[in-house]
PDB file of N, CA and C in Angstrom:
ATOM      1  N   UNK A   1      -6.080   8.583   8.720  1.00  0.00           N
ATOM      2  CA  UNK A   1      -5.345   7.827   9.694  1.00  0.00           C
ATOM      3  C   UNK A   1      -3.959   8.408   9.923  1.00  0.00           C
ATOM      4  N   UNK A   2      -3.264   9.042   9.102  1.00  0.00           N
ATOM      5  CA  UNK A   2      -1.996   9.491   8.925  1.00  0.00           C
ATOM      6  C   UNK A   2      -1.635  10.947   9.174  1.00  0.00           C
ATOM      7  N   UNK A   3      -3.304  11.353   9.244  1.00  0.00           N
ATOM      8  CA  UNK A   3      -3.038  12.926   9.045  1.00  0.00           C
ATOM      9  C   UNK A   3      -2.963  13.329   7.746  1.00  0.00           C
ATOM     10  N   UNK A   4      -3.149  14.906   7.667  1.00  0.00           N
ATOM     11  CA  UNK A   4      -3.218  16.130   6.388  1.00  0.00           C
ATOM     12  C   UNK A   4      -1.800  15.763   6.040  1.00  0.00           C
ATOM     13  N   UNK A   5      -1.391  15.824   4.972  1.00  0.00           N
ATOM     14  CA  UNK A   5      -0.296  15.608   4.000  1.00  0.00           C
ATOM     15  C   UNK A   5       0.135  14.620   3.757  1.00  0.00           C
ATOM     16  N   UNK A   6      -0.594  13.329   4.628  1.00  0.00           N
ATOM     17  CA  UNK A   6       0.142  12.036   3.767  1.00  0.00           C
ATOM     18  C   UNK A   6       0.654  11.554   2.585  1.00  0.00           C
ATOM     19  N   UNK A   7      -0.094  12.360   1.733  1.00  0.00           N
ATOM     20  CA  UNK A   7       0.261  12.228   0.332  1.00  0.00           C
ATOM     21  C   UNK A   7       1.130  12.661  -0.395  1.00  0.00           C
ATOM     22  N   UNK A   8       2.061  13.490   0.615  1.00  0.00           N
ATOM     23  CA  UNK A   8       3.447  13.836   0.582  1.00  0.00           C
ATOM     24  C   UNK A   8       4.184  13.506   1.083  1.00  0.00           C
ATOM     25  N   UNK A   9       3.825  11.944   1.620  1.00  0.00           N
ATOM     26  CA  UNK A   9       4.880  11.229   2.458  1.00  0.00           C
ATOM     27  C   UNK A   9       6.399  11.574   1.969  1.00  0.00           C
ATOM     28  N   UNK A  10       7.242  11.411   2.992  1.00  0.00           N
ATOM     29  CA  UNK A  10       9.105  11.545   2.818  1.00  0.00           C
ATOM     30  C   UNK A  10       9.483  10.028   1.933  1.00  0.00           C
ATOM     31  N   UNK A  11       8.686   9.295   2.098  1.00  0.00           N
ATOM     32  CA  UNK A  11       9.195   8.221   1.159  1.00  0.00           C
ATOM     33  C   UNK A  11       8.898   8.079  -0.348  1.00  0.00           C
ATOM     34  N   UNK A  12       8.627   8.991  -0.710  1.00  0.00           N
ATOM     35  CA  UNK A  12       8.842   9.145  -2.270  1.00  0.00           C
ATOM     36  C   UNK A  12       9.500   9.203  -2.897  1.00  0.00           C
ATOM     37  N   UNK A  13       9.963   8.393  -3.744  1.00  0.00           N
ATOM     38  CA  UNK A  13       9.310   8.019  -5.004  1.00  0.00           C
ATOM     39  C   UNK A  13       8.934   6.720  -4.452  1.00  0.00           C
ATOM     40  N   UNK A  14       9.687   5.550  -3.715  1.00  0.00           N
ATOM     41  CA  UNK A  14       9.030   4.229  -3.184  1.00  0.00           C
ATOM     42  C   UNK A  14       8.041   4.300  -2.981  1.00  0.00           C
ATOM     43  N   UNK A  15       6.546   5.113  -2.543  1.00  0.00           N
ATOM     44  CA  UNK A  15       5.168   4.474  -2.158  1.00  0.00           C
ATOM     45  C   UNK A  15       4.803   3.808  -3.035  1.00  0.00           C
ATOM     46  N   UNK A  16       4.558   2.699  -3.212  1.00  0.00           N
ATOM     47  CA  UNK A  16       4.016   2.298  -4.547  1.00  0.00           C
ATOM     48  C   UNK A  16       2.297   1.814  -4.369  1.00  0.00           C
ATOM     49  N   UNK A  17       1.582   3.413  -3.841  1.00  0.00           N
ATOM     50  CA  UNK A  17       0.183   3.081  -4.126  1.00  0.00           C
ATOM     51  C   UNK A  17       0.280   4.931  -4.749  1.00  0.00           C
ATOM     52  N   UNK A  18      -1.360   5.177  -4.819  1.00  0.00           N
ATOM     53  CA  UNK A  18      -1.444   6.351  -5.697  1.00  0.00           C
ATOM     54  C   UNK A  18      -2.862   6.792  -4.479  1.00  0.00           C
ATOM     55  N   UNK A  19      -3.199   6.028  -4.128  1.00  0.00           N
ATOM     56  CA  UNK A  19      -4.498   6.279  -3.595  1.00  0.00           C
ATOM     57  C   UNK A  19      -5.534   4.828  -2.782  1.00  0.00           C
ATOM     58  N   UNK A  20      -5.841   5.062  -1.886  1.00  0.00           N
ATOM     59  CA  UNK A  20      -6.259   4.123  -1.141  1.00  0.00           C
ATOM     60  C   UNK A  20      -7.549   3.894  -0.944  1.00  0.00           C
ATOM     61  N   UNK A  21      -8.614   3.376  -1.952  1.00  0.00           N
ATOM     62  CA  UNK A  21      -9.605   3.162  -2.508  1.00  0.00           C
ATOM     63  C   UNK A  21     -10.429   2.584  -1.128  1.00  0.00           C
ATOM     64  N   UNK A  22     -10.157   1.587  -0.508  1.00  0.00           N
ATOM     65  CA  UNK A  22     -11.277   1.130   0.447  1.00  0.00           C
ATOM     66  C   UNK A  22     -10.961   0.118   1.478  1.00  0.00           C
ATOM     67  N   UNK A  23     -10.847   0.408   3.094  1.00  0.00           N
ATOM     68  CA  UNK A  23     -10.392  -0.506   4.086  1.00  0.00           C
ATOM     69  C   UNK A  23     -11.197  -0.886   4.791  1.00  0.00           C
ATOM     70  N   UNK A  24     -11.323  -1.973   5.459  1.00  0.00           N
ATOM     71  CA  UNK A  24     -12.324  -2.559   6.380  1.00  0.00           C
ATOM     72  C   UNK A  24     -11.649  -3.691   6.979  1.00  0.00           C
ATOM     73  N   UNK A  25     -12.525  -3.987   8.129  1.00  0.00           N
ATOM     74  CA  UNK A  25     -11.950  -4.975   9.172  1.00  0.00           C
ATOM     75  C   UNK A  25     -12.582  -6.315   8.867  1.00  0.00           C
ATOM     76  N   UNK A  26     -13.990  -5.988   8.166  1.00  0.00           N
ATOM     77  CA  UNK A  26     -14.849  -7.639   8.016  1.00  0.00           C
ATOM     78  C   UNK A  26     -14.604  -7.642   6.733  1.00  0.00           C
ATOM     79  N   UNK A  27     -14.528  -7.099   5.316  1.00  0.00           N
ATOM     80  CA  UNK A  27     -14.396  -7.083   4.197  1.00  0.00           C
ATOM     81  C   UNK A  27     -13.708  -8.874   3.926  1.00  0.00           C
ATOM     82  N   UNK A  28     -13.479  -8.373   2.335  1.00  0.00           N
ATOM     83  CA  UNK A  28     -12.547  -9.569   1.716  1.00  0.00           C
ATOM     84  C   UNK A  28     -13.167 -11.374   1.514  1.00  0.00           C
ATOM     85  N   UNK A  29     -12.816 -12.222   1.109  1.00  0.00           N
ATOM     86  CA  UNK A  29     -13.127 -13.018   0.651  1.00  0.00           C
ATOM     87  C   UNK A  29     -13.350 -14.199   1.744  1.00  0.00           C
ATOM     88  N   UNK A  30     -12.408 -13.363   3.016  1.00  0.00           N
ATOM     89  CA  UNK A  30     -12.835 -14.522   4.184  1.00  0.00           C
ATOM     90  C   UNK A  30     -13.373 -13.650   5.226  1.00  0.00           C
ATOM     91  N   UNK A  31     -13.546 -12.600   4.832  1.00  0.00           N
ATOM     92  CA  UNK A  31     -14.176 -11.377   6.397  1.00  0.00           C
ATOM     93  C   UNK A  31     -13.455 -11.020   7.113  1.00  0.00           C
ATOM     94  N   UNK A  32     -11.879 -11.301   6.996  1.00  0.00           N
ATOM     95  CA  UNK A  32     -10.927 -11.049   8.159  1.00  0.00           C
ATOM     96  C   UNK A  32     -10.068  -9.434   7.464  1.00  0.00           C
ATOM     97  N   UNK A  33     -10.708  -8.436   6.583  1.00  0.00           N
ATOM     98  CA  UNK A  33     -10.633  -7.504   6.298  1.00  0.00           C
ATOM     99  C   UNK A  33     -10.445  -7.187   4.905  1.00  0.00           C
ATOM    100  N   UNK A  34     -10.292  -6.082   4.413  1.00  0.00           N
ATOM    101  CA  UNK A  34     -10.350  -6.113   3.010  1.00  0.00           C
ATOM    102  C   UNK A  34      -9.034  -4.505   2.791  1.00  0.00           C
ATOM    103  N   UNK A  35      -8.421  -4.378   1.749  1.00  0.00           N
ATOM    104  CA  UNK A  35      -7.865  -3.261   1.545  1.00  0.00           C
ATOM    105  C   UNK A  35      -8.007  -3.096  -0.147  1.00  0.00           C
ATOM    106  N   UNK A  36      -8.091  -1.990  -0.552  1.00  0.00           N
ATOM    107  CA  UNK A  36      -7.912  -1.855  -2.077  1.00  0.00           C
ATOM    108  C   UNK A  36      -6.981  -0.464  -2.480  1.00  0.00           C
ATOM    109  N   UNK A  37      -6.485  -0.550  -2.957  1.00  0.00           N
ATOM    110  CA  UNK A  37      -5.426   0.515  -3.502  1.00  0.00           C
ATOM    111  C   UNK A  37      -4.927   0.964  -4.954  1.00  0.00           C
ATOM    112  N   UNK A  38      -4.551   2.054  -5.552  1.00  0.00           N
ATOM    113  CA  UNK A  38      -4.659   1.640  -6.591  1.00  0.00           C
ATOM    114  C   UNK A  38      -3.081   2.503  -7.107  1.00  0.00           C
ATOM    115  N   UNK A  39      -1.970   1.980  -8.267  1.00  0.00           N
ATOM    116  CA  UNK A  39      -0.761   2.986  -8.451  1.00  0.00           C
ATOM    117  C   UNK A  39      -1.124   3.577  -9.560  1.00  0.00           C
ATOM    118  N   UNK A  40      -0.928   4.574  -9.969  1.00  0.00           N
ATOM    119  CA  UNK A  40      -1.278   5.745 -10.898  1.00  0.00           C
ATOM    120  C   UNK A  40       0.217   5.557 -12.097  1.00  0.00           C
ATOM    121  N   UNK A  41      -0.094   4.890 -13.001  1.00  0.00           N
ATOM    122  CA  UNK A  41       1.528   4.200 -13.604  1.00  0.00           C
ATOM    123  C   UNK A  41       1.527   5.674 -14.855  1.00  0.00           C
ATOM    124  N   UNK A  42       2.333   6.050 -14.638  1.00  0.00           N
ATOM    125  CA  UNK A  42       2.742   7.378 -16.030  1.00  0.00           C
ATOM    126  C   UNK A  42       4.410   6.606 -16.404  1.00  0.00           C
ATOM    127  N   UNK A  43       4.398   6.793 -17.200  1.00  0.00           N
ATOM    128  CA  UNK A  43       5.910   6.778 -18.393  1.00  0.00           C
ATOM    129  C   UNK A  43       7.156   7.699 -17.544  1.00  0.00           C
ATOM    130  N   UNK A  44       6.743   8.118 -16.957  1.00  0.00           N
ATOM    131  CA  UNK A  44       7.854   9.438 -16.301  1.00  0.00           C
ATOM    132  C   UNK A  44       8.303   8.550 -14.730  1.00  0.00           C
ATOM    133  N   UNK A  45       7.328   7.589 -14.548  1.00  0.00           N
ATOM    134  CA  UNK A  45       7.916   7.224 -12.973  1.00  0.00           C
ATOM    135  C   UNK A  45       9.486   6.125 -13.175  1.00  0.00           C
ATOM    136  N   UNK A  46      10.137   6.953 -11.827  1.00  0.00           N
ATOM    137  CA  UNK A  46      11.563   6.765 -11.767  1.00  0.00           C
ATOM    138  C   UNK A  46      11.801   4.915 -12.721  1.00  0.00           C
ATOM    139  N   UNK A  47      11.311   4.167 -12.286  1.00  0.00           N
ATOM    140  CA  UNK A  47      12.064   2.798 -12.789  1.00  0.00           C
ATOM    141  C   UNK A  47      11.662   2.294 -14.122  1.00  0.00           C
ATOM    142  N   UNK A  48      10.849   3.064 -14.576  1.00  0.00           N
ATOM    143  CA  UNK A  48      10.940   2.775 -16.070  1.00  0.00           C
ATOM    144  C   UNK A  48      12.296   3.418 -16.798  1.00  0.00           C
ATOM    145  N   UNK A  49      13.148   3.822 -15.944  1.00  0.00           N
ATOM    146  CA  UNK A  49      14.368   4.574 -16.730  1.00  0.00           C
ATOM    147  C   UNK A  49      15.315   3.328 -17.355  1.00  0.00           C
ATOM    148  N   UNK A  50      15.204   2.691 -15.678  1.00  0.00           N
ATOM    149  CA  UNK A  50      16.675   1.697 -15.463  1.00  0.00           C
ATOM    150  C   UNK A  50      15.635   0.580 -15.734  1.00  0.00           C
ATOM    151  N   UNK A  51      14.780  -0.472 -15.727  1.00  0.00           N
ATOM    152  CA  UNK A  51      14.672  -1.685 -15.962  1.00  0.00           C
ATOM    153  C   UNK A  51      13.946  -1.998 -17.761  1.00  0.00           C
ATOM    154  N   UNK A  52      14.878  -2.582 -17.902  1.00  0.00           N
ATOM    155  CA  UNK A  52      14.882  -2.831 -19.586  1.00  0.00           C
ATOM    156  C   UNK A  52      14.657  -1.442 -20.455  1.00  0.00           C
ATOM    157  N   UNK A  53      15.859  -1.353 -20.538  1.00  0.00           N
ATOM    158  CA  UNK A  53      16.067   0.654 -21.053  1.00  0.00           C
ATOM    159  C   UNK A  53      15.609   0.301 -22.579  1.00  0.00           C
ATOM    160  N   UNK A  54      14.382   1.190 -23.168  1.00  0.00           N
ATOM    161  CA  UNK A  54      14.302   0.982 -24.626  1.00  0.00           C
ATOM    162  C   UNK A  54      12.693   0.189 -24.156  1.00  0.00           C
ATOM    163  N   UNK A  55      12.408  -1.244 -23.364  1.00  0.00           N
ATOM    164  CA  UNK A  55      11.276  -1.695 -23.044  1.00  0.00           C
ATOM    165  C   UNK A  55      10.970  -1.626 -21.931  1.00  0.00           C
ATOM    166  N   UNK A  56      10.399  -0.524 -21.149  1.00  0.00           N
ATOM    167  CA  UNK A  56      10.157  -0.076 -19.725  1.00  0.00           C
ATOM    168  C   UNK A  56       9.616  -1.320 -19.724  1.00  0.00           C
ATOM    169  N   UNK A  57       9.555  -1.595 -18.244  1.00  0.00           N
ATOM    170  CA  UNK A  57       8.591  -2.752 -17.535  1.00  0.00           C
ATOM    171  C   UNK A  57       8.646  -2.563 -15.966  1.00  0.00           C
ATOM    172  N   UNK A  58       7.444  -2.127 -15.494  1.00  0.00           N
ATOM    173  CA  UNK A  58       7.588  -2.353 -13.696  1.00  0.00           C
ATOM    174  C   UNK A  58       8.281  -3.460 -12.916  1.00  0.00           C
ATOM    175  N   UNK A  59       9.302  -3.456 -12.315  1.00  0.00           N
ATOM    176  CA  UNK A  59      10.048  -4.634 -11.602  1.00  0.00           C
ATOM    177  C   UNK A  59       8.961  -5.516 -10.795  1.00  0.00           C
ATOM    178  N   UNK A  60       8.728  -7.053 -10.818  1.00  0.00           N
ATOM    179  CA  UNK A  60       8.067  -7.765 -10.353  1.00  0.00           C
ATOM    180  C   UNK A  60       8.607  -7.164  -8.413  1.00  0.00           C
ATOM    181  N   UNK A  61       9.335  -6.439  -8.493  1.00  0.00           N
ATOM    182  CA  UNK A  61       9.525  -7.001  -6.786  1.00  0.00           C
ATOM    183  C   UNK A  61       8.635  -5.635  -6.302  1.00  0.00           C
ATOM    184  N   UNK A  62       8.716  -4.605  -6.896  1.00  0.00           N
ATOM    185  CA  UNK A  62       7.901  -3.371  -6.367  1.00  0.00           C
ATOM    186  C   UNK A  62       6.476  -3.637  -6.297  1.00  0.00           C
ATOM    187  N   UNK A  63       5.650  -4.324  -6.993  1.00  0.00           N
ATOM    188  CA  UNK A  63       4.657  -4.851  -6.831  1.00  0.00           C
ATOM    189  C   UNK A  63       4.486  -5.505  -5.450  1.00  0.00           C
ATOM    190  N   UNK A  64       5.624  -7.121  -5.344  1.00  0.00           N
ATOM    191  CA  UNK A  64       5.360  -7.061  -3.794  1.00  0.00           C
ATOM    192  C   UNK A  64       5.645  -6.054  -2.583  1.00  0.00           C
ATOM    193  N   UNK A  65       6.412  -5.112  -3.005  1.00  0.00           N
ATOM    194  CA  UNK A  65       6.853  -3.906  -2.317  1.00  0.00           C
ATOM    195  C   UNK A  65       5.545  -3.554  -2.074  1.00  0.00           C
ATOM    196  N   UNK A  66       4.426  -2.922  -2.755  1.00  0.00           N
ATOM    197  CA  UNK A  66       3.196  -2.616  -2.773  1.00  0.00           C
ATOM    198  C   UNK A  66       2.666  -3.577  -1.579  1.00  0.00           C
ATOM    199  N   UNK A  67       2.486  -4.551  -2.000  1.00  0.00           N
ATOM    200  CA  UNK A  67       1.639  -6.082  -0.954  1.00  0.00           C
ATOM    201  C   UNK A  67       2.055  -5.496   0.381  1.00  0.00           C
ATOM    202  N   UNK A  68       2.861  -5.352   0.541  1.00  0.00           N
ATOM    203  CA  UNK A  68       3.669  -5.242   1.945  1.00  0.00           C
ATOM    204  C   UNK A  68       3.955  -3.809   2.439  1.00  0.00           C
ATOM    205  N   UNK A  69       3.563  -2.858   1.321  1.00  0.00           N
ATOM    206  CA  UNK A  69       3.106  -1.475   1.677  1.00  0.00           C
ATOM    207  C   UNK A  69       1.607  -1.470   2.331  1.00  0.00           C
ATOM    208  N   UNK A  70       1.052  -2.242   1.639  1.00  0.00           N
ATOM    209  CA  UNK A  70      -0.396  -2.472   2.096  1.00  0.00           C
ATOM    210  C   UNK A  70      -0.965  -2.620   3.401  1.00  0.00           C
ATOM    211  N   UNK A  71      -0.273  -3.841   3.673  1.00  0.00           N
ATOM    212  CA  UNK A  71       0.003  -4.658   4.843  1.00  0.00           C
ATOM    213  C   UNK A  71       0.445  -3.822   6.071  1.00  0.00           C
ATOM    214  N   UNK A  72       1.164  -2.752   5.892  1.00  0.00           N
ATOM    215  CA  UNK A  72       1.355  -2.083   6.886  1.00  0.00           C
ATOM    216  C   UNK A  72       0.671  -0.941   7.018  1.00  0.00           C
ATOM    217  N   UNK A  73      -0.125  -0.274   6.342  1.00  0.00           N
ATOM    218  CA  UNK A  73      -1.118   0.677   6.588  1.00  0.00           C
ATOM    219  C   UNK A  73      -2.553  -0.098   6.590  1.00  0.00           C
ATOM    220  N   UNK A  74      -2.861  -1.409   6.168  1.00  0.00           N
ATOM    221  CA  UNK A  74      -3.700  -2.343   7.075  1.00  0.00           C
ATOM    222  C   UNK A  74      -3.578  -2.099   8.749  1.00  0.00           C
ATOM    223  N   UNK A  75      -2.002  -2.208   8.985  1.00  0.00           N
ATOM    224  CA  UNK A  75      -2.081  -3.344  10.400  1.00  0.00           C
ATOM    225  C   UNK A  75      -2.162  -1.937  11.496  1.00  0.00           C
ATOM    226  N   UNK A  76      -1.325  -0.667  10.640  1.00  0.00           N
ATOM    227  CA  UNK A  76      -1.508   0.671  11.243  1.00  0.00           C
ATOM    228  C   UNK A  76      -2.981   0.902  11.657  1.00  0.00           C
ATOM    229  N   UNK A  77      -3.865   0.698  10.515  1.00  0.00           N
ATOM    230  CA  UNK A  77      -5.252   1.591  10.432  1.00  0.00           C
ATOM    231  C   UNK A  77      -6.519   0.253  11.266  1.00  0.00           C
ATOM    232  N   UNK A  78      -5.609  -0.974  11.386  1.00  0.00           N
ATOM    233  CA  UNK A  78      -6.445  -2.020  12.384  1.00  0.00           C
ATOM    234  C   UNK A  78      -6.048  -1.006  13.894  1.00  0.00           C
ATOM    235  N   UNK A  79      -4.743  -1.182  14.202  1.00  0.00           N
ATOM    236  CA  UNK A  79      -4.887  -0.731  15.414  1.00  0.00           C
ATOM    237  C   UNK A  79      -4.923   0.834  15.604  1.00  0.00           C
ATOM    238  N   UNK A  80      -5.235   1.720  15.135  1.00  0.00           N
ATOM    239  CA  UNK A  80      -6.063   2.836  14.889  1.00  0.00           C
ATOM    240  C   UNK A  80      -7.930   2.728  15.243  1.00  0.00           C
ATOM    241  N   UNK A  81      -7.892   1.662  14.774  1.00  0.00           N
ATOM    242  CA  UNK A  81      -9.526   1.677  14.691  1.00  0.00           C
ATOM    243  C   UNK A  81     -10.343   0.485  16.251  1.00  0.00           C
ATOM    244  N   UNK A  82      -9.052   0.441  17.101  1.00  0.00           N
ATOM    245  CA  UNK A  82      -8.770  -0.260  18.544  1.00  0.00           C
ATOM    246  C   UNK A  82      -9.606  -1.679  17.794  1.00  0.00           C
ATOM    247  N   UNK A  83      -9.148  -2.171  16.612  1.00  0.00           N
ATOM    248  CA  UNK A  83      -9.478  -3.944  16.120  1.00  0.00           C
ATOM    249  C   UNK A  83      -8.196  -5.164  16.901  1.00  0.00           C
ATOM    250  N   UNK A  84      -6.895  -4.507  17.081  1.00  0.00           N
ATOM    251  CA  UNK A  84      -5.474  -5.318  17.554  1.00  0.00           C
ATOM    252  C   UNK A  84      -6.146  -4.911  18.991  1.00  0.00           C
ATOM    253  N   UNK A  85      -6.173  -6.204  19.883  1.00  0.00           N
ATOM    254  CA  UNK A  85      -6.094  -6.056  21.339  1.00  0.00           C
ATOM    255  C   UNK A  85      -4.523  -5.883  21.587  1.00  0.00           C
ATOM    256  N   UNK A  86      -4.426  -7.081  22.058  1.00  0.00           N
ATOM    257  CA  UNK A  86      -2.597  -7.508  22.932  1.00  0.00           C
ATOM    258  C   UNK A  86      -1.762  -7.812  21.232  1.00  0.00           C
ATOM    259  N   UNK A  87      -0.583  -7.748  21.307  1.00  0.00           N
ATOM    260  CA  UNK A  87      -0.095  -8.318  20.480  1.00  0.00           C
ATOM    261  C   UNK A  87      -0.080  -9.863  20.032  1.00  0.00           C
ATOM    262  N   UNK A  88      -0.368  -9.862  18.708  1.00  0.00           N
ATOM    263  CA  UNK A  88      -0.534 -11.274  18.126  1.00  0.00           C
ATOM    264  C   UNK A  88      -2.270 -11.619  18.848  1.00  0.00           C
ATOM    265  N   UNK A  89      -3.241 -10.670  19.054  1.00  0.00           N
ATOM    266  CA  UNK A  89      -4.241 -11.191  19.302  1.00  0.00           C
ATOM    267  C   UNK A  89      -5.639 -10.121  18.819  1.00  0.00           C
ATOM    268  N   UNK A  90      -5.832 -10.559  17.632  1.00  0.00           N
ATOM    269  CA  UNK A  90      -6.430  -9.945  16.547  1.00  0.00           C
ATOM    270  C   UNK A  90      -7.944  -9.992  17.310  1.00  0.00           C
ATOM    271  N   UNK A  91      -8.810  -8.966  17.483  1.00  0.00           N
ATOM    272  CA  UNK A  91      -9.980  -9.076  17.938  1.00  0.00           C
ATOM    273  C   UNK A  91     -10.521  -9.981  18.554  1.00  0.00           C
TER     274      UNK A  91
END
């Protein structure tokens, strides 16, 4: 959807996925689409430096950072796949 090199996006170190496991438009628990993603967590990534120095811990907010990373290569790869008619009018 993004093209050859996405995976060198300019926003790195922030992506907080690793790989984008599986998208669909009917998927998910109500059919209104599904996304799965997954972050690749190593000891070396930037915010285990600074949050609780001595007891790394992933910051609760980068996680929703993730949700809402999601959410927008959802809403990209809906209207990519001509699912968004008009705005605000989902299939």
């Amino acid at each position: 959807m993004f093209g050859e090199g996405m995976h060198n996006a300019r926003c790195q170190p922030m992506l907080m996925l690793t790989v984008l496991l599986k998208i669909t438009e009917d998927g998910g628990k109500y059919g209104n689409g599904q996304i799965i993603a997954e972050l690749d967590i190593k000891p070396d990534l930037w915010f285990f430096d600074c949050h609780f120095t001595g007891d790394p811990v992933m910051p609760g907010c980068l996680g929703l950072d993730a949700m809402w990373q999601l959410v927008g290569f959802y809403l990209g790869w809906m209207a990519d796949q001509d699912v968004v008619g008009h705005l605000g009018q989902a299939r």
